[in-house]
N, C-alpha and C. Protein backbone atom coordinates (compact mmCIF):
# COMPACT_ATOMS: atom_id res chain seq x y z
N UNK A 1 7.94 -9.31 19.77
CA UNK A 1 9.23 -9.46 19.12
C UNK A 1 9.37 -8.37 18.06
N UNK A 2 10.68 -7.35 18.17
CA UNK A 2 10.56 -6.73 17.01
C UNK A 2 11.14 -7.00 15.94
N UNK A 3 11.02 -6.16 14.75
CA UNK A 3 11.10 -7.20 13.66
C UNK A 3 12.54 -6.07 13.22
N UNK A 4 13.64 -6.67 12.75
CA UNK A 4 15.30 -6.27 12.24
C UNK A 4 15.12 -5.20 11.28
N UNK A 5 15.33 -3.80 11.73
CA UNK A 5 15.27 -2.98 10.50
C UNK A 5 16.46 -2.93 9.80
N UNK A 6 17.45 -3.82 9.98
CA UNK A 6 18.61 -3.65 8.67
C UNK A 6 18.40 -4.64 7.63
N UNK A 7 17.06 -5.28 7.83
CA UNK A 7 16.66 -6.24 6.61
C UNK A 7 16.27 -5.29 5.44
N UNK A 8 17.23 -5.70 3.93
CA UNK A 8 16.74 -5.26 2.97
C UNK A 8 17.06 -6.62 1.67
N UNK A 9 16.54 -6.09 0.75
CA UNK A 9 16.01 -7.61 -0.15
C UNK A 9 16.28 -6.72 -1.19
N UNK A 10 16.65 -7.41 -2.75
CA UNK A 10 16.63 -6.46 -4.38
C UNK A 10 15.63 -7.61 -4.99
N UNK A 11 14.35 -7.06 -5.59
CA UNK A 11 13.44 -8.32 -6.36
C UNK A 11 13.11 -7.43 -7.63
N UNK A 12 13.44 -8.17 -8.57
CA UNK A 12 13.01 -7.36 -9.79
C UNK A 12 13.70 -6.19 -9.93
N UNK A 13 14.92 -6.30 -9.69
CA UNK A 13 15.42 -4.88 -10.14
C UNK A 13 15.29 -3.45 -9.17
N UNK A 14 14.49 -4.04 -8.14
CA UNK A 14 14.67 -2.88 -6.99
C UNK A 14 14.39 -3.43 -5.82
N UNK A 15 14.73 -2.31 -5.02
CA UNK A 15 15.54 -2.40 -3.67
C UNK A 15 14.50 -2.55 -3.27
N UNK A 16 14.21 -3.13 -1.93
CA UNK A 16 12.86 -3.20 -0.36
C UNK A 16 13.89 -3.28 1.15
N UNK A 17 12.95 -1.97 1.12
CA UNK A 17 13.48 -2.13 3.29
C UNK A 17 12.28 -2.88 3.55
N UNK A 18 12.59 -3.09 4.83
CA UNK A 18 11.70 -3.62 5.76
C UNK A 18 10.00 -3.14 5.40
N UNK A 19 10.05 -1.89 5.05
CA UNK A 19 8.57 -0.94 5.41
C UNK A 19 8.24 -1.86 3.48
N UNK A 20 9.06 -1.38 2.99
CA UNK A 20 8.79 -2.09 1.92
C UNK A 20 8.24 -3.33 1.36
N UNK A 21 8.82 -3.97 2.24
CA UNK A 21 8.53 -5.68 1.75
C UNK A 21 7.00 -5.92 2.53
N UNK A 22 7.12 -5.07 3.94
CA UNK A 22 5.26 -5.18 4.40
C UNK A 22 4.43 -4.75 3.37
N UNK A 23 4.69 -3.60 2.87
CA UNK A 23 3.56 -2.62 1.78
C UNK A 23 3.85 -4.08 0.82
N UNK A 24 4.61 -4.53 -0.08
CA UNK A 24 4.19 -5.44 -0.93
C UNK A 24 3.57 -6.66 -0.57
N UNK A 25 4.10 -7.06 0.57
CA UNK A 25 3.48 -8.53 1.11
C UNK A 25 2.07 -8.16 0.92
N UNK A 26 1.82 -6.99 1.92
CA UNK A 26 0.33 -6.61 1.95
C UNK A 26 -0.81 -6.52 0.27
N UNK A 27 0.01 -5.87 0.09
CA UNK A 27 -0.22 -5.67 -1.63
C UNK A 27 -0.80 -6.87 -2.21
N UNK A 28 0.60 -7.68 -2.41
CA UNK A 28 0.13 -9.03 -3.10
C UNK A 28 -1.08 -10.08 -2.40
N UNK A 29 -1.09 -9.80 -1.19
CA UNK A 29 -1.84 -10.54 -0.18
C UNK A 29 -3.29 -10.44 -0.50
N UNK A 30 -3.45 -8.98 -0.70
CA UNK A 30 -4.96 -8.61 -1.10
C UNK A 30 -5.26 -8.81 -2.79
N UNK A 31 -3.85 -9.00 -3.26
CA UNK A 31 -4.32 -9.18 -4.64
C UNK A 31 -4.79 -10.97 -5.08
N UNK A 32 -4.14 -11.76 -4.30
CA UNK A 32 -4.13 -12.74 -3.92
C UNK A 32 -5.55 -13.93 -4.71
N UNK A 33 -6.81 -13.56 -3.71
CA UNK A 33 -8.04 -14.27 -4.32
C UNK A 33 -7.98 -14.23 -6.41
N UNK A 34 -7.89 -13.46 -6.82
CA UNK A 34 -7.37 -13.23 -8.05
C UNK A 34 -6.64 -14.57 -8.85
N UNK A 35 -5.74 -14.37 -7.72
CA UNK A 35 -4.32 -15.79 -8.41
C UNK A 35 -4.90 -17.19 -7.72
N UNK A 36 -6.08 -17.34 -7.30
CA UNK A 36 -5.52 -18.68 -6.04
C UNK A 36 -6.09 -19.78 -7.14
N UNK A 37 -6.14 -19.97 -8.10
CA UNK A 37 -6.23 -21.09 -9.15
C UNK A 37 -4.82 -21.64 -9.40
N UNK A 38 -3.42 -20.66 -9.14
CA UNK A 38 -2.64 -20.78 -9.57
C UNK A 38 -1.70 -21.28 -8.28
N UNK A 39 -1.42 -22.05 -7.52
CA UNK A 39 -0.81 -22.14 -6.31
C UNK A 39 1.02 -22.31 -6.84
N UNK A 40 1.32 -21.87 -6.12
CA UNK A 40 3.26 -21.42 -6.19
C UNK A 40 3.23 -20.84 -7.24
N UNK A 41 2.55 -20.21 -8.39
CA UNK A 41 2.87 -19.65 -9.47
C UNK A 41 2.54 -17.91 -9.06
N UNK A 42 2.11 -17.63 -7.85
CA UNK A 42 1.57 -15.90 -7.42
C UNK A 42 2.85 -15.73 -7.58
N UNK A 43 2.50 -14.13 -7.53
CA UNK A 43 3.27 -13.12 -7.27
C UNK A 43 3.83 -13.03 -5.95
N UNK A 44 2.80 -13.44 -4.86
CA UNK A 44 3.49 -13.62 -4.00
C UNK A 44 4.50 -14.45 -3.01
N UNK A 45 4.20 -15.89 -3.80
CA UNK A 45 5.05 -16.86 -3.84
C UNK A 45 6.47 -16.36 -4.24
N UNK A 46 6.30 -15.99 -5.34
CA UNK A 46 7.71 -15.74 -6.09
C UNK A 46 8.67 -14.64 -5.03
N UNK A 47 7.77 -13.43 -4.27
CA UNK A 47 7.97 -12.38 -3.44
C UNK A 47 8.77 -13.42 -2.20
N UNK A 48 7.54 -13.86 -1.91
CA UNK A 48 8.36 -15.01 -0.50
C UNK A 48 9.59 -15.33 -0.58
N UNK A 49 9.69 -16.25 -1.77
CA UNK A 49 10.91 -17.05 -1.46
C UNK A 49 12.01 -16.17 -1.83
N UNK A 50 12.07 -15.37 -3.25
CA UNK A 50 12.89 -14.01 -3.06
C UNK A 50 13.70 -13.64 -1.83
N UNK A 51 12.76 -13.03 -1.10
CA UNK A 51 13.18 -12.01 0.26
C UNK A 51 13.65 -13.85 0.92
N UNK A 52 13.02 -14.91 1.10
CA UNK A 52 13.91 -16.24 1.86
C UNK A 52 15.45 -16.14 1.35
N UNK A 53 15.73 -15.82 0.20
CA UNK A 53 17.34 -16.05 0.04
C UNK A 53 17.81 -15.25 0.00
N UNK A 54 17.57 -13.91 0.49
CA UNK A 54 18.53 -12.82 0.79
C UNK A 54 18.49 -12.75 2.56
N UNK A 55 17.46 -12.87 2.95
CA UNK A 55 17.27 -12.40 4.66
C UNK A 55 18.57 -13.56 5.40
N UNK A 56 18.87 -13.58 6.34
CA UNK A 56 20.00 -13.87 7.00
C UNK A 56 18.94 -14.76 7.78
N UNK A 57 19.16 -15.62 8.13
CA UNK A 57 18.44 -17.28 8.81
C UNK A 57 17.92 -16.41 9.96
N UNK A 58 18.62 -15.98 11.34
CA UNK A 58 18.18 -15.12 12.42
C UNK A 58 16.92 -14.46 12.02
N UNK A 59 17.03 -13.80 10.79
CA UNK A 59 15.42 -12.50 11.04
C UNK A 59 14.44 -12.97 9.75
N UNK A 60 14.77 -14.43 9.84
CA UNK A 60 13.07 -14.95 8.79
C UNK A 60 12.07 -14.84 9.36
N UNK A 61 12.32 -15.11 10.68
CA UNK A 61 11.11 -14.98 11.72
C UNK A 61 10.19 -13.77 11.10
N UNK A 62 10.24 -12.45 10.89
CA UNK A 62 10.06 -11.62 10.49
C UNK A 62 8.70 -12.09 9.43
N UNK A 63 8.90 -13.04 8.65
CA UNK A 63 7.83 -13.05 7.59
C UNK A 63 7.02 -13.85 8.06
N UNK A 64 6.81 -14.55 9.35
CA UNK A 64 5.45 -15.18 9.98
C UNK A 64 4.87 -13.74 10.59
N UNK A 65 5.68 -12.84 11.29
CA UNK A 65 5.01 -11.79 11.68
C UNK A 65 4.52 -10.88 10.74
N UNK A 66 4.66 -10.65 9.78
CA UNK A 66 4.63 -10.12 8.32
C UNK A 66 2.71 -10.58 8.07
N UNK A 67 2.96 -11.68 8.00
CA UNK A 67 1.91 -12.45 7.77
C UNK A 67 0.31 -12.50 8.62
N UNK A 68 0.81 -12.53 10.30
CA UNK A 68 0.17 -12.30 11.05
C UNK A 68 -0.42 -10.63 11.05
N UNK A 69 0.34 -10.09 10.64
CA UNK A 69 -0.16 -8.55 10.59
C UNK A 69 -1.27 -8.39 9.08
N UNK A 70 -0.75 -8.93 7.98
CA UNK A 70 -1.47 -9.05 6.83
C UNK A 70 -2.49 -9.37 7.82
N UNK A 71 -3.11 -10.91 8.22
CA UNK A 71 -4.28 -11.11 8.47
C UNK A 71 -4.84 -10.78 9.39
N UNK A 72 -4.35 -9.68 10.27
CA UNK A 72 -5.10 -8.85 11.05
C UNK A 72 -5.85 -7.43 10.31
N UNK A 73 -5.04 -7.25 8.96
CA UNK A 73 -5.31 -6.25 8.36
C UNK A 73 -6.45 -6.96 7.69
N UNK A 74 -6.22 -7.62 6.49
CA UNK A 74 -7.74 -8.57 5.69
C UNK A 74 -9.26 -8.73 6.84
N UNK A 75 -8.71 -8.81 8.32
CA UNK A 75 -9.40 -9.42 9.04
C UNK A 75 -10.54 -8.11 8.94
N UNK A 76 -9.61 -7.05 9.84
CA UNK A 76 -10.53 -5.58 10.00
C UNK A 76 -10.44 -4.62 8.84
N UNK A 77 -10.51 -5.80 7.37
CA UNK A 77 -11.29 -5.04 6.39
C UNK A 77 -12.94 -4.79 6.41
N UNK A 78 -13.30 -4.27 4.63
CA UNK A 78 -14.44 -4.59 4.74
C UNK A 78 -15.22 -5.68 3.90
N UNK A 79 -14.07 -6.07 3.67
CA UNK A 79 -14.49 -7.16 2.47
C UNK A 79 -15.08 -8.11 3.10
N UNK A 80 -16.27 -9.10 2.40
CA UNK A 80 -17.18 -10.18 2.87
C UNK A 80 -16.37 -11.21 3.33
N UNK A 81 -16.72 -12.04 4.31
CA UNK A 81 -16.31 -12.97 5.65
C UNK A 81 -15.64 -13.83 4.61
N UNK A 82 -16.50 -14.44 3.64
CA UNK A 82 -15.88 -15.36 2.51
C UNK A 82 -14.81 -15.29 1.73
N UNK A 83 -14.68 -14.04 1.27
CA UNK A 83 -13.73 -13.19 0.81
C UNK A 83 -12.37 -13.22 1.74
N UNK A 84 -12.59 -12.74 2.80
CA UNK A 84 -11.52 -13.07 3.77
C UNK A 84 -11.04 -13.53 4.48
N UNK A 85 -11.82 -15.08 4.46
CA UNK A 85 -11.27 -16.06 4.46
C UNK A 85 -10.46 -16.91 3.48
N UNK A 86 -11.03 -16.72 2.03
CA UNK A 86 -10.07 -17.25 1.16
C UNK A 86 -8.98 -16.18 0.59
N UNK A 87 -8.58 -15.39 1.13
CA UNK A 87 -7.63 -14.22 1.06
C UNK A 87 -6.51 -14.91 2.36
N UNK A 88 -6.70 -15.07 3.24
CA UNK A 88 -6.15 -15.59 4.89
C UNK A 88 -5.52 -16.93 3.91
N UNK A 89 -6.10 -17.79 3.80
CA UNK A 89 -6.45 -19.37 3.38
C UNK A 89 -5.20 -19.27 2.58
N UNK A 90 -5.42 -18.85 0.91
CA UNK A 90 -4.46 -18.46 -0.23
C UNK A 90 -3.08 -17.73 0.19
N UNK A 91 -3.11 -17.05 1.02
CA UNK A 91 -2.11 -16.25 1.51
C UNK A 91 -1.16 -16.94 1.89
N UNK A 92 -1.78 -17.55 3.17
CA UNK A 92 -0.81 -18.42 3.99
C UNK A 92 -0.54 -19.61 3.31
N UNK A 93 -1.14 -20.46 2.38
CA UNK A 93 -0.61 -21.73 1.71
C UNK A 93 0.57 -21.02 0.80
N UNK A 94 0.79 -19.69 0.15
CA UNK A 94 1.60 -19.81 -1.01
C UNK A 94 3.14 -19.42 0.40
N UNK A 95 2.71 -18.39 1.41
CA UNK A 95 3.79 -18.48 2.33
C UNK A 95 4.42 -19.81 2.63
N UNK A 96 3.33 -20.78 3.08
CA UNK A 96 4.02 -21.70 3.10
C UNK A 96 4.65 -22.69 2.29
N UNK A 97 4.29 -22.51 1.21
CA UNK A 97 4.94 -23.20 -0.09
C UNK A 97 5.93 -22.80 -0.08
N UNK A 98 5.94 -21.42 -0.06
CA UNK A 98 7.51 -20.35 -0.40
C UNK A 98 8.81 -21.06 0.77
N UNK A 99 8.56 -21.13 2.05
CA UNK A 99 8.94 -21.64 2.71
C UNK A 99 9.15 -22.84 3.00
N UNK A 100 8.74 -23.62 2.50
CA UNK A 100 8.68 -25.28 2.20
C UNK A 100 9.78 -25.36 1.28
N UNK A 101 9.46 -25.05 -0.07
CA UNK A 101 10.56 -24.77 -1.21
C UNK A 101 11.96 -24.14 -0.85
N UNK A 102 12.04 -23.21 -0.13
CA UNK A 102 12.84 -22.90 0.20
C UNK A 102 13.99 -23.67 1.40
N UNK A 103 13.29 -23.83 2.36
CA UNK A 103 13.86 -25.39 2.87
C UNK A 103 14.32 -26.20 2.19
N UNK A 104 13.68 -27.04 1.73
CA UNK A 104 14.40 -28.13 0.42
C UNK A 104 15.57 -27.68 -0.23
N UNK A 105 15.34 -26.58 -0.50
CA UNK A 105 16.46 -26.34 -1.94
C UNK A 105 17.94 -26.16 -1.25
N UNK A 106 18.11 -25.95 0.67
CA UNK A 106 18.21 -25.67 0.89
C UNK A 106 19.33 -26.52 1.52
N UNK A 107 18.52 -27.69 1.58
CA UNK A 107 18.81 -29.40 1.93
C UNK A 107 20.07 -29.55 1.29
């Protein structure tokens, strides 16, 4: 499935294309183990649901594939097995928070 390149998002005062919002997802993703004491309070939580209320319902799909690519990337790092598993783990719970929350509010 390819993913909509007329998706663009404004967070914090600046703009993200598509290539954009991967480089940060990715970003925050690896920054991630760092924050995971803090659940819905990351950076990347806040990133998620952001880009959820600008993207158009049709191309959310986009941020499960987003995601799946992150953890193919963490996967064929070199960081320790443990490490990237609670990088995968943290990642995907604040996605899905972001997305949970976002549903509701949505209700």
């Amino acid at each position: 499935m390819d993913m909509p390149q007329r998706v663009s998002i404004r967070y914090k005062d600046a703009s993200f294309n598509l290539n954009e919002i991967r480089l940060r997802t990715f970003k925050l993703g690896l920054q991630i183990w760092e924050e995971q004491t803090k659940p819905r309070k990351t950076e990347l939580y806040e990133f998620i649901f952001s880009c959820l209320k600008q993207v158009e319902r049709q191309d959310r799909f986009m941020f499960s594939l987003l995601f799946i690519e992150l953890t193919d990337m963490i996967r064929n790092s070199r960081l320790e097995r443990g490490t990237k598993e609670v990088i995968i783990k943290t990642a995907f719970r604040e996605f899905a928070c972001a997305l949970t929350d976002f549903e509701d509010a949505v209700k």
